[in-house]
C-alpha atoms as a PDB file:
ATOM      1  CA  UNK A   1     -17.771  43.512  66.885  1.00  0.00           C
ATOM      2  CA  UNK A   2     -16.042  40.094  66.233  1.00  0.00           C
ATOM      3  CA  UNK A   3     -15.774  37.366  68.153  1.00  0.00           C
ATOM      4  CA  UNK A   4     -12.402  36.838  68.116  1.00  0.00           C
ATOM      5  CA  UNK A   5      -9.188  39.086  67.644  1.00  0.00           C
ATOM      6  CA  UNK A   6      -5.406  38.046  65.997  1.00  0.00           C
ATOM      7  CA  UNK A   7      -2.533  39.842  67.193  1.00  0.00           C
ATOM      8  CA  UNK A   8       1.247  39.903  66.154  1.00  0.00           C
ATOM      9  CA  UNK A   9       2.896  41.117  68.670  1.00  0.00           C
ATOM     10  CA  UNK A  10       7.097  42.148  67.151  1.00  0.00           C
ATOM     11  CA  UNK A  11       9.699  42.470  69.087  1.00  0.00           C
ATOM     12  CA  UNK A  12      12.191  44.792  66.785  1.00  0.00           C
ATOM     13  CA  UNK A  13      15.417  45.377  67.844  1.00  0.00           C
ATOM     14  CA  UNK A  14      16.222  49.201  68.165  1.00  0.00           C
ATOM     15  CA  UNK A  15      19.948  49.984  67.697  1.00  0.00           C
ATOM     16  CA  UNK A  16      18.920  54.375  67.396  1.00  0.00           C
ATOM     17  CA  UNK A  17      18.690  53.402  63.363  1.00  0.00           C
ATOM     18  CA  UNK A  18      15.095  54.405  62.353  1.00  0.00           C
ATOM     19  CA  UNK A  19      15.781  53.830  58.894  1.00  0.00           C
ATOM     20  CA  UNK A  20      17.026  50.270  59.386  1.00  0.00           C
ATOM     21  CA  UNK A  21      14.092  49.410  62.063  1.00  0.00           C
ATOM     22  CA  UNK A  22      11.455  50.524  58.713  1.00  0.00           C
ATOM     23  CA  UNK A  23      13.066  48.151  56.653  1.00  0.00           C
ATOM     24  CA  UNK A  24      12.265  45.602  58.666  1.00  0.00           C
ATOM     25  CA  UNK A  25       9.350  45.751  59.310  1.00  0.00           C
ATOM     26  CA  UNK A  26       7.365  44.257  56.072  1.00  0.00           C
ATOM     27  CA  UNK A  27       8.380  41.195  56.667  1.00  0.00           C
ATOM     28  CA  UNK A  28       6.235  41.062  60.149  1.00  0.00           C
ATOM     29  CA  UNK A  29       3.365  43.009  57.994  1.00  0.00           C
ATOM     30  CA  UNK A  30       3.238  39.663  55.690  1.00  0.00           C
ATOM     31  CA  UNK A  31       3.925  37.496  58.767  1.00  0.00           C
ATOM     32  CA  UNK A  32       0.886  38.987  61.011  1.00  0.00           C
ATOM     33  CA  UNK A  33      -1.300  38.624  57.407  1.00  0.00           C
ATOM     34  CA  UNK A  34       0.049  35.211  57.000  1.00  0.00           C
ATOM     35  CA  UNK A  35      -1.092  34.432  60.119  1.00  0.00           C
ATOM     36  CA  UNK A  36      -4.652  35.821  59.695  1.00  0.00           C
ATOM     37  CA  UNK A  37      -4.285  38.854  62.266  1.00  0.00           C
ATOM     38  CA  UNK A  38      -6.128  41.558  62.406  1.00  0.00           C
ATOM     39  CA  UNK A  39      -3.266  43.719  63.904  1.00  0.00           C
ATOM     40  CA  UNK A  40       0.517  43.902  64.285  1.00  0.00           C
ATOM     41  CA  UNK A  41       2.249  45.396  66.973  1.00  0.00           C
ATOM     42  CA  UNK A  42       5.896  47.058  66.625  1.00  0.00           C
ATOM     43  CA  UNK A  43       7.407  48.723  70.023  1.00  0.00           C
ATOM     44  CA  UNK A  44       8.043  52.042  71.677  1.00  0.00           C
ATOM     45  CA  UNK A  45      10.344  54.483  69.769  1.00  0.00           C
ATOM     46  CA  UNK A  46      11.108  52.400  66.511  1.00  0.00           C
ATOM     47  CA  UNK A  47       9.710  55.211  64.035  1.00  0.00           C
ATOM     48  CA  UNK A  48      11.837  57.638  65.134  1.00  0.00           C
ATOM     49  CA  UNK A  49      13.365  60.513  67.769  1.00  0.00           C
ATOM     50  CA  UNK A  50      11.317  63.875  68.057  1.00  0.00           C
ATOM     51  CA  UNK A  51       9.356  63.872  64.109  1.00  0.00           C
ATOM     52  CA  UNK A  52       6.423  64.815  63.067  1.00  0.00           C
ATOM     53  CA  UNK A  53       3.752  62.370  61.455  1.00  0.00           C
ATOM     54  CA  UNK A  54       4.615  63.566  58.001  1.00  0.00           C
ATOM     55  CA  UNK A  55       7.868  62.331  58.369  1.00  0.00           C
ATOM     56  CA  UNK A  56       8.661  59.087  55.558  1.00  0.00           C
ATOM     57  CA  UNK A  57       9.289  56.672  58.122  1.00  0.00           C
ATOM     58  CA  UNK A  58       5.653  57.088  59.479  1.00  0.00           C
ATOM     59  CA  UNK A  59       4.292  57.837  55.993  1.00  0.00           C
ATOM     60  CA  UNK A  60       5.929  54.270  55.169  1.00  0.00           C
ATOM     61  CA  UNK A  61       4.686  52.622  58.373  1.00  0.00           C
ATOM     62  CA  UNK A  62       1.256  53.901  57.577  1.00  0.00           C
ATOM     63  CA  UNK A  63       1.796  52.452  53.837  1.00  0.00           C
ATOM     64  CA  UNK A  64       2.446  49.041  54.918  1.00  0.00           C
ATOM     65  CA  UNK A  65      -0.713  48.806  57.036  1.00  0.00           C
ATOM     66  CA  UNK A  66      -3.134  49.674  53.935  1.00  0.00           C
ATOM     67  CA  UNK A  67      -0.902  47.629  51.728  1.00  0.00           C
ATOM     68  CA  UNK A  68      -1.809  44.387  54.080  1.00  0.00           C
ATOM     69  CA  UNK A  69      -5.298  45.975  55.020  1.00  0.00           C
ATOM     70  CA  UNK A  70      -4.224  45.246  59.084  1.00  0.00           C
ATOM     71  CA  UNK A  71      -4.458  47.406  61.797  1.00  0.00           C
ATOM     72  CA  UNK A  72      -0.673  48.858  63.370  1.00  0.00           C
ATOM     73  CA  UNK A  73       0.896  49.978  65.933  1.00  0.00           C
ATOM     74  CA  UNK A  74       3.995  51.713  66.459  1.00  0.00           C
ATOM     75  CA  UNK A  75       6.088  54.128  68.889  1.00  0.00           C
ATOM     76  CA  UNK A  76       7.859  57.450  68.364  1.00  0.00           C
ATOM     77  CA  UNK A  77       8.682  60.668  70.182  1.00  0.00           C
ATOM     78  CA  UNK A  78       6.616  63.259  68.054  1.00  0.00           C
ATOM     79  CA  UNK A  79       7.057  66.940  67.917  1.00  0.00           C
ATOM     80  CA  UNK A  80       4.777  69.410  69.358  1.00  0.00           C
ATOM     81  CA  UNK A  81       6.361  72.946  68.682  1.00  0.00           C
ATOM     82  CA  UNK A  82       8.922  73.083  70.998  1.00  0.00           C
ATOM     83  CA  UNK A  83       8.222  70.395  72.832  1.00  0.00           C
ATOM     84  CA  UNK A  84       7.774  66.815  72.216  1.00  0.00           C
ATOM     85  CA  UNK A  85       5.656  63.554  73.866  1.00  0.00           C
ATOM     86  CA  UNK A  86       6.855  59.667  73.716  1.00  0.00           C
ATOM     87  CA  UNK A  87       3.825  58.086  71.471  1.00  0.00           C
ATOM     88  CA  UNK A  88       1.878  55.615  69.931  1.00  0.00           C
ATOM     89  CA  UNK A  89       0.318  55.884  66.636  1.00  0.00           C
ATOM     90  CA  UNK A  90      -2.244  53.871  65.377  1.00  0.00           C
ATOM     91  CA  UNK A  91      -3.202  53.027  61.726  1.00  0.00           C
ATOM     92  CA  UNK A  92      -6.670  51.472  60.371  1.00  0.00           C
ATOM     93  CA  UNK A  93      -6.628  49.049  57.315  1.00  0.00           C
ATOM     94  CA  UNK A  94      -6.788  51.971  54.954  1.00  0.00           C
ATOM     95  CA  UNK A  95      -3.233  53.116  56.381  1.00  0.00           C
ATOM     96  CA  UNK A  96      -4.679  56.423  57.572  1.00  0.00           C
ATOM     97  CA  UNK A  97      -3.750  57.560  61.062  1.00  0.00           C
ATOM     98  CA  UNK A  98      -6.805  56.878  63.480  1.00  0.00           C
ATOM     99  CA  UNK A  99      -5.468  58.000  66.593  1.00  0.00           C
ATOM    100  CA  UNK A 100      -2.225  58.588  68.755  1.00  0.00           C
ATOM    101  CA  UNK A 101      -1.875  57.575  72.269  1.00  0.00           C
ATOM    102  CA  UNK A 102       1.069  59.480  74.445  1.00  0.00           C
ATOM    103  CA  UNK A 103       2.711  57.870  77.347  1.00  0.00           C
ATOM    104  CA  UNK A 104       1.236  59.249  80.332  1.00  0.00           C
ATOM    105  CA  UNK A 105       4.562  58.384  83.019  1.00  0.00           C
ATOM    106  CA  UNK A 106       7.666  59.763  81.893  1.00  0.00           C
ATOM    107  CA  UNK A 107      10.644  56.965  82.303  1.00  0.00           C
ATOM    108  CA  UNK A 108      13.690  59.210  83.699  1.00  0.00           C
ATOM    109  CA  UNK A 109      16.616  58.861  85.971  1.00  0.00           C
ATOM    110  CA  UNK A 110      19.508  56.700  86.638  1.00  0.00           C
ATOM    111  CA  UNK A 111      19.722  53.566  88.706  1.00  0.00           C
ATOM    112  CA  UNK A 112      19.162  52.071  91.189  1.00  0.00           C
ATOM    113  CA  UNK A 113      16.101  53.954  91.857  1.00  0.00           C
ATOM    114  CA  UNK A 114      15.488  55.268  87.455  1.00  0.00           C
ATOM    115  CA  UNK A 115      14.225  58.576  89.669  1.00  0.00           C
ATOM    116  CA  UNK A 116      14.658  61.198  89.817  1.00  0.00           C
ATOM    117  CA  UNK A 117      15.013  63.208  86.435  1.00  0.00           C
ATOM    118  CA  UNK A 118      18.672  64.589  85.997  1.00  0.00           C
ATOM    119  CA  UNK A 119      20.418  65.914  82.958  1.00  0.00           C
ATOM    120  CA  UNK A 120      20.983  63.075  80.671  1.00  0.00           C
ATOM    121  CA  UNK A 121      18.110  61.016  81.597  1.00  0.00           C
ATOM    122  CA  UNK A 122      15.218  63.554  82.053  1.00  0.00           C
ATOM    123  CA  UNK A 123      13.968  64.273  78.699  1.00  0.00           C
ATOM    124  CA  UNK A 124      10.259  62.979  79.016  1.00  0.00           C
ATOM    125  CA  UNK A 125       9.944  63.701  81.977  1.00  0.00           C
ATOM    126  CA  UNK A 126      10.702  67.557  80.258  1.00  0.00           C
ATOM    127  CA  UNK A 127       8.059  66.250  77.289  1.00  0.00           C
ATOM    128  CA  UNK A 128       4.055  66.287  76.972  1.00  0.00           C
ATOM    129  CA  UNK A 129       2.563  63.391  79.263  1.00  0.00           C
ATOM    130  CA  UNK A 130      -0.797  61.735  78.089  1.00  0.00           C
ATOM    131  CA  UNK A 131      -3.758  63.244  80.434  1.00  0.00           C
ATOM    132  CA  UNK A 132      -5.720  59.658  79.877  1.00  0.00           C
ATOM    133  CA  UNK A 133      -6.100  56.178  78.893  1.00  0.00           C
ATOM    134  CA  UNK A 134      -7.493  56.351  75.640  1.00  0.00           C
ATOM    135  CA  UNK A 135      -9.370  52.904  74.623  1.00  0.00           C
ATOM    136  CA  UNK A 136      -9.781  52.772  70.400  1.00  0.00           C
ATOM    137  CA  UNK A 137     -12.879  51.048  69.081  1.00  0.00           C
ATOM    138  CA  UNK A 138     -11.295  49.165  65.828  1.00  0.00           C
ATOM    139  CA  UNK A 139     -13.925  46.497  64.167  1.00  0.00           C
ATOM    140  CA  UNK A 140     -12.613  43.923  66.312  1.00  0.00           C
ATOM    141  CA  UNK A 141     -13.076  45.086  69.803  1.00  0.00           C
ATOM    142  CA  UNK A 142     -11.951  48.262  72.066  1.00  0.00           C
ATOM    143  CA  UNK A 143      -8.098  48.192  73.049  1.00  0.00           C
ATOM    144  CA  UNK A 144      -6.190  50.240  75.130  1.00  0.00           C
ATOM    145  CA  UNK A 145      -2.218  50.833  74.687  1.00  0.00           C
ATOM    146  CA  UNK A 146       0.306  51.375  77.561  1.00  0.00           C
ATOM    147  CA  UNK A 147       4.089  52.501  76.924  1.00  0.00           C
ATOM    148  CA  UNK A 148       6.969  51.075  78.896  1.00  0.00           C
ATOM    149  CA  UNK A 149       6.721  52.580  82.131  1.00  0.00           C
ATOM    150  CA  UNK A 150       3.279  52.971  82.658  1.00  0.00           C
ATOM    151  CA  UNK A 151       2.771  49.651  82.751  1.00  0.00           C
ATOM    152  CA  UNK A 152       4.163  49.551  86.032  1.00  0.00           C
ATOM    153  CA  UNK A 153       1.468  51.521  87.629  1.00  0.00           C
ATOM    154  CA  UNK A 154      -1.222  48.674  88.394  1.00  0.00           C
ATOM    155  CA  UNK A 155      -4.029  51.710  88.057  1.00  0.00           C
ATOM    156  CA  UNK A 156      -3.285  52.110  84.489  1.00  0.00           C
ATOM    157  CA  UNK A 157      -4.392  48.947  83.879  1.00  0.00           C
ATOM    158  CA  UNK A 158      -7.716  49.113  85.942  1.00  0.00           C
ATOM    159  CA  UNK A 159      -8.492  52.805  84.146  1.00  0.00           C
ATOM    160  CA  UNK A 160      -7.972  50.806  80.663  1.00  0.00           C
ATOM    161  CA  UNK A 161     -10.147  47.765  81.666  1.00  0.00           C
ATOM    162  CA  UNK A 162     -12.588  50.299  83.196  1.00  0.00           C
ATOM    163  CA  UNK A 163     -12.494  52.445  80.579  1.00  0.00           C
ATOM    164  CA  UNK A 164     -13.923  49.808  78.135  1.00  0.00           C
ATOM    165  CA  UNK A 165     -10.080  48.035  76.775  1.00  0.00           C
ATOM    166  CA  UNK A 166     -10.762  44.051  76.397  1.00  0.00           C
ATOM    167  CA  UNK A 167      -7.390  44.144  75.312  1.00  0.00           C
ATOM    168  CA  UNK A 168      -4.403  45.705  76.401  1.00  0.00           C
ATOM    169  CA  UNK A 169      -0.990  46.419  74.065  1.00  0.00           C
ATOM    170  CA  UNK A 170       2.138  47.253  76.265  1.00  0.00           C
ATOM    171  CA  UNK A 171       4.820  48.429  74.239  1.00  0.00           C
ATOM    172  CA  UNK A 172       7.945  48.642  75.461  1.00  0.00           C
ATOM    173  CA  UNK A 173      11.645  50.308  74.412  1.00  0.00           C
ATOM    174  CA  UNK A 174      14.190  49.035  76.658  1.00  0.00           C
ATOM    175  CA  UNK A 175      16.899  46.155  77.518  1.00  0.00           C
ATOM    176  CA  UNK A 176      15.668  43.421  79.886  1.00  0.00           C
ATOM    177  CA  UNK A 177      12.294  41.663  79.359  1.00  0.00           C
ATOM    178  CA  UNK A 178       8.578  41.934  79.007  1.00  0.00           C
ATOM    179  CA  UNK A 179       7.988  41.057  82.974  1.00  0.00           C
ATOM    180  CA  UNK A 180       5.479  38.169  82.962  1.00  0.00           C
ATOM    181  CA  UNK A 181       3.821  39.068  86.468  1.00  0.00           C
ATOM    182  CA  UNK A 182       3.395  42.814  85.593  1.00  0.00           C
ATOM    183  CA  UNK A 183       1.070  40.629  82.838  1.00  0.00           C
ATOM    184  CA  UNK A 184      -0.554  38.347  84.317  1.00  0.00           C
ATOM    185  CA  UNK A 185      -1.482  40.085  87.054  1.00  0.00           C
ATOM    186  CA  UNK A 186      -3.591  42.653  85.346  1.00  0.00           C
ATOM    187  CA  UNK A 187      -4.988  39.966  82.702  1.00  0.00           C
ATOM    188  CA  UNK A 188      -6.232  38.100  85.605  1.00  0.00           C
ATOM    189  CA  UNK A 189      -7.841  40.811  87.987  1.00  0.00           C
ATOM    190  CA  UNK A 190      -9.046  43.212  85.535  1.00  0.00           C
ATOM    191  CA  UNK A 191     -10.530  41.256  82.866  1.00  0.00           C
ATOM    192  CA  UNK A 192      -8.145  41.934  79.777  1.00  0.00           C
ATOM    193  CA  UNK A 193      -6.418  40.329  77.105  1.00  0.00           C
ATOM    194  CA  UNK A 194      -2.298  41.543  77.817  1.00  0.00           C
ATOM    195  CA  UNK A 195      -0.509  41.891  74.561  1.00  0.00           C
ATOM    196  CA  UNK A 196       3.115  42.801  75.185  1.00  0.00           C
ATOM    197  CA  UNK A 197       6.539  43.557  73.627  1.00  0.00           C
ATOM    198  CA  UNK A 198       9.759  45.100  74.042  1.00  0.00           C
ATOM    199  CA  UNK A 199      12.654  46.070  71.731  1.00  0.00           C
ATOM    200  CA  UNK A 200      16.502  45.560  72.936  1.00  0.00           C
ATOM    201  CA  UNK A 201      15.108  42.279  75.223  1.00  0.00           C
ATOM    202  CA  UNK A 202      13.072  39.587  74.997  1.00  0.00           C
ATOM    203  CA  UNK A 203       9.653  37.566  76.599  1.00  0.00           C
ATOM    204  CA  UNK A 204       7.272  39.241  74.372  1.00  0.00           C
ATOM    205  CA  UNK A 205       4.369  37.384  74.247  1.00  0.00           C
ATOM    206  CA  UNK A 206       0.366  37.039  75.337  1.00  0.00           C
ATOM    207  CA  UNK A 207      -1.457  36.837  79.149  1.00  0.00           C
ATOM    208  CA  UNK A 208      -5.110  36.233  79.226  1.00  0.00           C
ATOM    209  CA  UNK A 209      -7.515  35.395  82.159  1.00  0.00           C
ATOM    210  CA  UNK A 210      -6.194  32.268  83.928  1.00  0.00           C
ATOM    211  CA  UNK A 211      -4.360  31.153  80.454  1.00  0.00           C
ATOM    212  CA  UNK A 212      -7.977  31.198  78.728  1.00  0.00           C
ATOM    213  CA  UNK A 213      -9.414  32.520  75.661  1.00  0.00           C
ATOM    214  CA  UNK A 214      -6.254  32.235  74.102  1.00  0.00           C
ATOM    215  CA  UNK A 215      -4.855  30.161  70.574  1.00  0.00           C
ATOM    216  CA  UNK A 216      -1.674  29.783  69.974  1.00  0.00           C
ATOM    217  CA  UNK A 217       1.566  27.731  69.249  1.00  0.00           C
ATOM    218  CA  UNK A 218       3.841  26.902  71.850  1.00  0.00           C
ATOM    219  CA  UNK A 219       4.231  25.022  74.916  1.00  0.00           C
ATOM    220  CA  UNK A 220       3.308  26.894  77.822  1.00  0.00           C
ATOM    221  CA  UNK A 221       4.917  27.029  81.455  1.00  0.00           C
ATOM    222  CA  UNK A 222       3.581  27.784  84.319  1.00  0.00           C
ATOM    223  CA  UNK A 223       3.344  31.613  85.341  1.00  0.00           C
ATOM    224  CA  UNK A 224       4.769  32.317  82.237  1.00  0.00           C
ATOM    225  CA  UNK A 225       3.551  34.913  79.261  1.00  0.00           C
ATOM    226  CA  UNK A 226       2.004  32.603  76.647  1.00  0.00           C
ATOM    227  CA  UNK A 227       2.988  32.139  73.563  1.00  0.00           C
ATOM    228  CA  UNK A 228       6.256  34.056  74.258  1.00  0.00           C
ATOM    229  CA  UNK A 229       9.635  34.833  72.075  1.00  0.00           C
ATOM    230  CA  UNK A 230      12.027  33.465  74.487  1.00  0.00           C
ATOM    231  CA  UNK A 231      15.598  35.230  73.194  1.00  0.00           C
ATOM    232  CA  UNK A 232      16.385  39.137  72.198  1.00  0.00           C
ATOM    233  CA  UNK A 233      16.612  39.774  69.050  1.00  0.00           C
ATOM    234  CA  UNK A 234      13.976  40.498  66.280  1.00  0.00           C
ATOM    235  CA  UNK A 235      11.047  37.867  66.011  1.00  0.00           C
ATOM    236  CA  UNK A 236       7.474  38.330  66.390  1.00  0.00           C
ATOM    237  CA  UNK A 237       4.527  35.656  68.108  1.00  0.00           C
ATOM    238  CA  UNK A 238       1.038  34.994  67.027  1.00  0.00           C
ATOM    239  CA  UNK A 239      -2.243  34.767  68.898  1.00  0.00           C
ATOM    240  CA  UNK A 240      -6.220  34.598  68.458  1.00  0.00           C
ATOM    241  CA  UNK A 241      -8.056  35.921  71.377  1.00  0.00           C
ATOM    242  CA  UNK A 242     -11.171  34.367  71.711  1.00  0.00           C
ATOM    243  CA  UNK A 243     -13.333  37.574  72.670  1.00  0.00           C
ATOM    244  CA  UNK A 244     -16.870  36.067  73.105  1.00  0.00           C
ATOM    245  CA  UNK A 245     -15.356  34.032  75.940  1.00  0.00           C
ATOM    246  CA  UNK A 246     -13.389  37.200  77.327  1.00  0.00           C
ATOM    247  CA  UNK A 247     -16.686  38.844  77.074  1.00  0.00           C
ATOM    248  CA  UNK A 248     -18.752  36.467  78.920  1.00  0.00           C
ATOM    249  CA  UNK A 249     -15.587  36.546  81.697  1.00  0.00           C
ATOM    250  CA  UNK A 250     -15.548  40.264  81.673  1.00  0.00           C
ATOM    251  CA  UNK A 251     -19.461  40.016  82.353  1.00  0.00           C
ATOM    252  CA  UNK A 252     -19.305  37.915  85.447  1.00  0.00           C
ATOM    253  CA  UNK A 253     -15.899  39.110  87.072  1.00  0.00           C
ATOM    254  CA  UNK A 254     -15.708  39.107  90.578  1.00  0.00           C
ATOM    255  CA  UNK A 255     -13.157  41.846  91.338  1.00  0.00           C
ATOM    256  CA  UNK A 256     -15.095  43.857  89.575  1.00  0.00           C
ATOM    257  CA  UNK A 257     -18.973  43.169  90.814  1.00  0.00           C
ATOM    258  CA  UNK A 258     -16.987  42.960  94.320  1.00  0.00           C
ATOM    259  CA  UNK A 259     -15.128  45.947  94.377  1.00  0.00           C
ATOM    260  CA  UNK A 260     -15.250  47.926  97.550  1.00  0.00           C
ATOM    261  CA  UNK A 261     -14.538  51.862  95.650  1.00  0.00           C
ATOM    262  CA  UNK A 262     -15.640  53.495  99.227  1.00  0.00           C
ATOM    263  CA  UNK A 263     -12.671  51.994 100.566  1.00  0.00           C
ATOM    264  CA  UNK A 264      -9.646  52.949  97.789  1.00  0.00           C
ATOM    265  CA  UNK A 265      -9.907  56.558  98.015  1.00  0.00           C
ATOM    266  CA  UNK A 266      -6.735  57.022  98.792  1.00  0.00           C
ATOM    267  CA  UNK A 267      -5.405  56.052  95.202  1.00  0.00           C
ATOM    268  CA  UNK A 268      -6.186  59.119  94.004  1.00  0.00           C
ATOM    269  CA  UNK A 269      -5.043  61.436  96.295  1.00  0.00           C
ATOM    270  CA  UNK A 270      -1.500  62.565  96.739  1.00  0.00           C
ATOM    271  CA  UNK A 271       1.262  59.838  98.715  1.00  0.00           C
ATOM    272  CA  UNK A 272       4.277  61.071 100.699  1.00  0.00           C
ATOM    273  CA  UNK A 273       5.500  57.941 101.672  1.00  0.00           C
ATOM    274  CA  UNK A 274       9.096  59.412 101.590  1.00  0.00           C
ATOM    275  CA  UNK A 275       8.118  61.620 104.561  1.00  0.00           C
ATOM    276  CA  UNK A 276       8.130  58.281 107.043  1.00  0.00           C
ATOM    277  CA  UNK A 277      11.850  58.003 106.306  1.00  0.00           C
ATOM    278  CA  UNK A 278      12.673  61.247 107.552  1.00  0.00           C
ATOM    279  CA  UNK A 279      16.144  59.413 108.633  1.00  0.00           C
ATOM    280  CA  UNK A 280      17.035  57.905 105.471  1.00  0.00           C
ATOM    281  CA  UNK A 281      19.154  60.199 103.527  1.00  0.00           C
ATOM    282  CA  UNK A 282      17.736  61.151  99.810  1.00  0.00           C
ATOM    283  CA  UNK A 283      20.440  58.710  97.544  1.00  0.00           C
ATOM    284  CA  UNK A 284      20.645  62.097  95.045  1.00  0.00           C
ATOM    285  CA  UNK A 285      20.620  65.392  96.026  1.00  0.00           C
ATOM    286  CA  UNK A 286      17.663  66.264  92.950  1.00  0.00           C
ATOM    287  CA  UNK A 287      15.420  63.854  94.705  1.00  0.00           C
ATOM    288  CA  UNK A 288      14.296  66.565  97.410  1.00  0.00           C
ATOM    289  CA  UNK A 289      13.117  68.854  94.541  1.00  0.00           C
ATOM    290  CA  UNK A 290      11.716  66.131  92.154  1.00  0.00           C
ATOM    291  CA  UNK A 291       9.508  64.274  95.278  1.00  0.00           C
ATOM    292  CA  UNK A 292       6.017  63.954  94.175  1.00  0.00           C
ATOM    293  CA  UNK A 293       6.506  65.333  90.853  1.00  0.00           C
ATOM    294  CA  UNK A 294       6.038  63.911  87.163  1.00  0.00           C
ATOM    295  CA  UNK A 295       7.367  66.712  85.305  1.00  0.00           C
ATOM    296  CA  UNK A 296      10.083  69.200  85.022  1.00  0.00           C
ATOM    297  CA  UNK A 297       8.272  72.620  83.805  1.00  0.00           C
END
């Protein structure tokens, strides 16, 4: 393994044009090679809407990466039969396909609440969820890759540090921004490098241990991502990770030799929270059928 890891992470607006969102993506290839990387990063859903891997968008994604011999990542919804999974393929240097990764929480359901699935908004949560955190070995370093809404679960961050992942790509396809504590926090009790991006918003950038073991340009702020794109819109941001000092941190970290696993059983076991409201009407009438579900058979 190497001592120390580039990453581009993009930020690539997605407008529901595939074809368009291909096109632009050479010019971050040559911008992550430029900038001596060792992989580029595109978000959630850019390659495309319920294809296959043979498709000429991914054939062209997967082109790119052996043309600048650089690892890539990229989201899609692939096809499985007759049913379908939100998903993250990953490319070597060659451009072959080493692996896939599928989101594991399906994002459904209007506001406020974005729960629970109802016609319109429920189509992962009809899809093929991931079944675990998969960590890929590249010649770098392990890394793990979360999609959009599972990276508000703090446990899918502990399974990827736990797991092996020194770093950590959150990819995201939605409006708003990259939220800097849902970053920092893991970055900072788990032991990982946070790489993170987002497509129709902005604040992609970098979180690392207390701000350490990081290179980059850029002024940073406090409790902010750093280095960070600061405005929607396409752009991309640099980073080296320095992973023999991640290492040595990841070696010697407290919440992890101090972890008290007789006491957090309770994480794994099923919640119903909802039942110590029994007074508080359900805001949808689907909630009472959807409580404590992830799926729709």
């Amino acid at each position: 393994m190497k001592h120390q890891a580039g990453i581009t992470m993009v930020q690539l607006t997605d407008d529901g044009n595939a074809d368009a969102a291909i096109e632009r993506m050479p010019r971050y290839f040559e911008e992550a090679r430029q900038a001596g990387s060792d992989i580029v990063v595109f978000p959630e859903y850019v390659l495309g809407n319920r294809i296959s891997t043979q498709h000429p968008r991914v054939q062209r994604f997967l082109a790119l990466a052996r043309e600048h011999g650089i690892y890539a990542i990229a989201g899609m919804v692939e096809t499985h039969g007759d049913k379908w999974a939100t998903t993250a393929l990953v490319a070597d240097r060659e451009g072959n396909l080493l692996g896939r990764a599928m989101k594991s929480h399906p994002a459904c359901g209007p506001g406020p609440h974005w729960w629970p699935p109802m016609a319109g908004s429920d189509s992962e949560a009809r899809g093929i969820l991931g079944h675990q955190f998969k960590v890929f070995h590249l010649d770098f370093g392990p890394i793990g890759i979360l999609q959009c809404y599972d990276g508000y679960f703090p446990e899918s961050w502990g399974c990827m540090s736990f797991e092996g992942a020194e770093i950590v790509l959150w990819i995201n396809g939605r409006e708003g921004q990259v939220e800097d504590a849902y970053c920092i926090f893991p970055s900072n009790s788990y032991g990982i490098a946070v790489g993170a991006n987002i497509s129709n918003g902005a604040n992609t950038g970098f979180a690392t241990p207390w701000g350490k073991f990081i290179t980059a340009n850029g002024i940073r702020e406090e409790a902010r991502l750093f280095p960070r794109v600061k405005e929607r819109g396409d752009a991309c941001v640099h980073a080296t990770i320095d992973l023999a000092g991640l290492r040595n941190y990841r070696k010697h970290l407290r919440t992890m030799h101090q972890r008290r696993p007789e006491l957090y059983g309770r994480l794994t076991q099923e919640i119903r929270m909802w039942q110590d409201y029994p007074d508080i009407p359900w805001d949808f009438p689907e909630c009472a059928a959807y409580a404590n579900k992830s799926t729709i058979p």
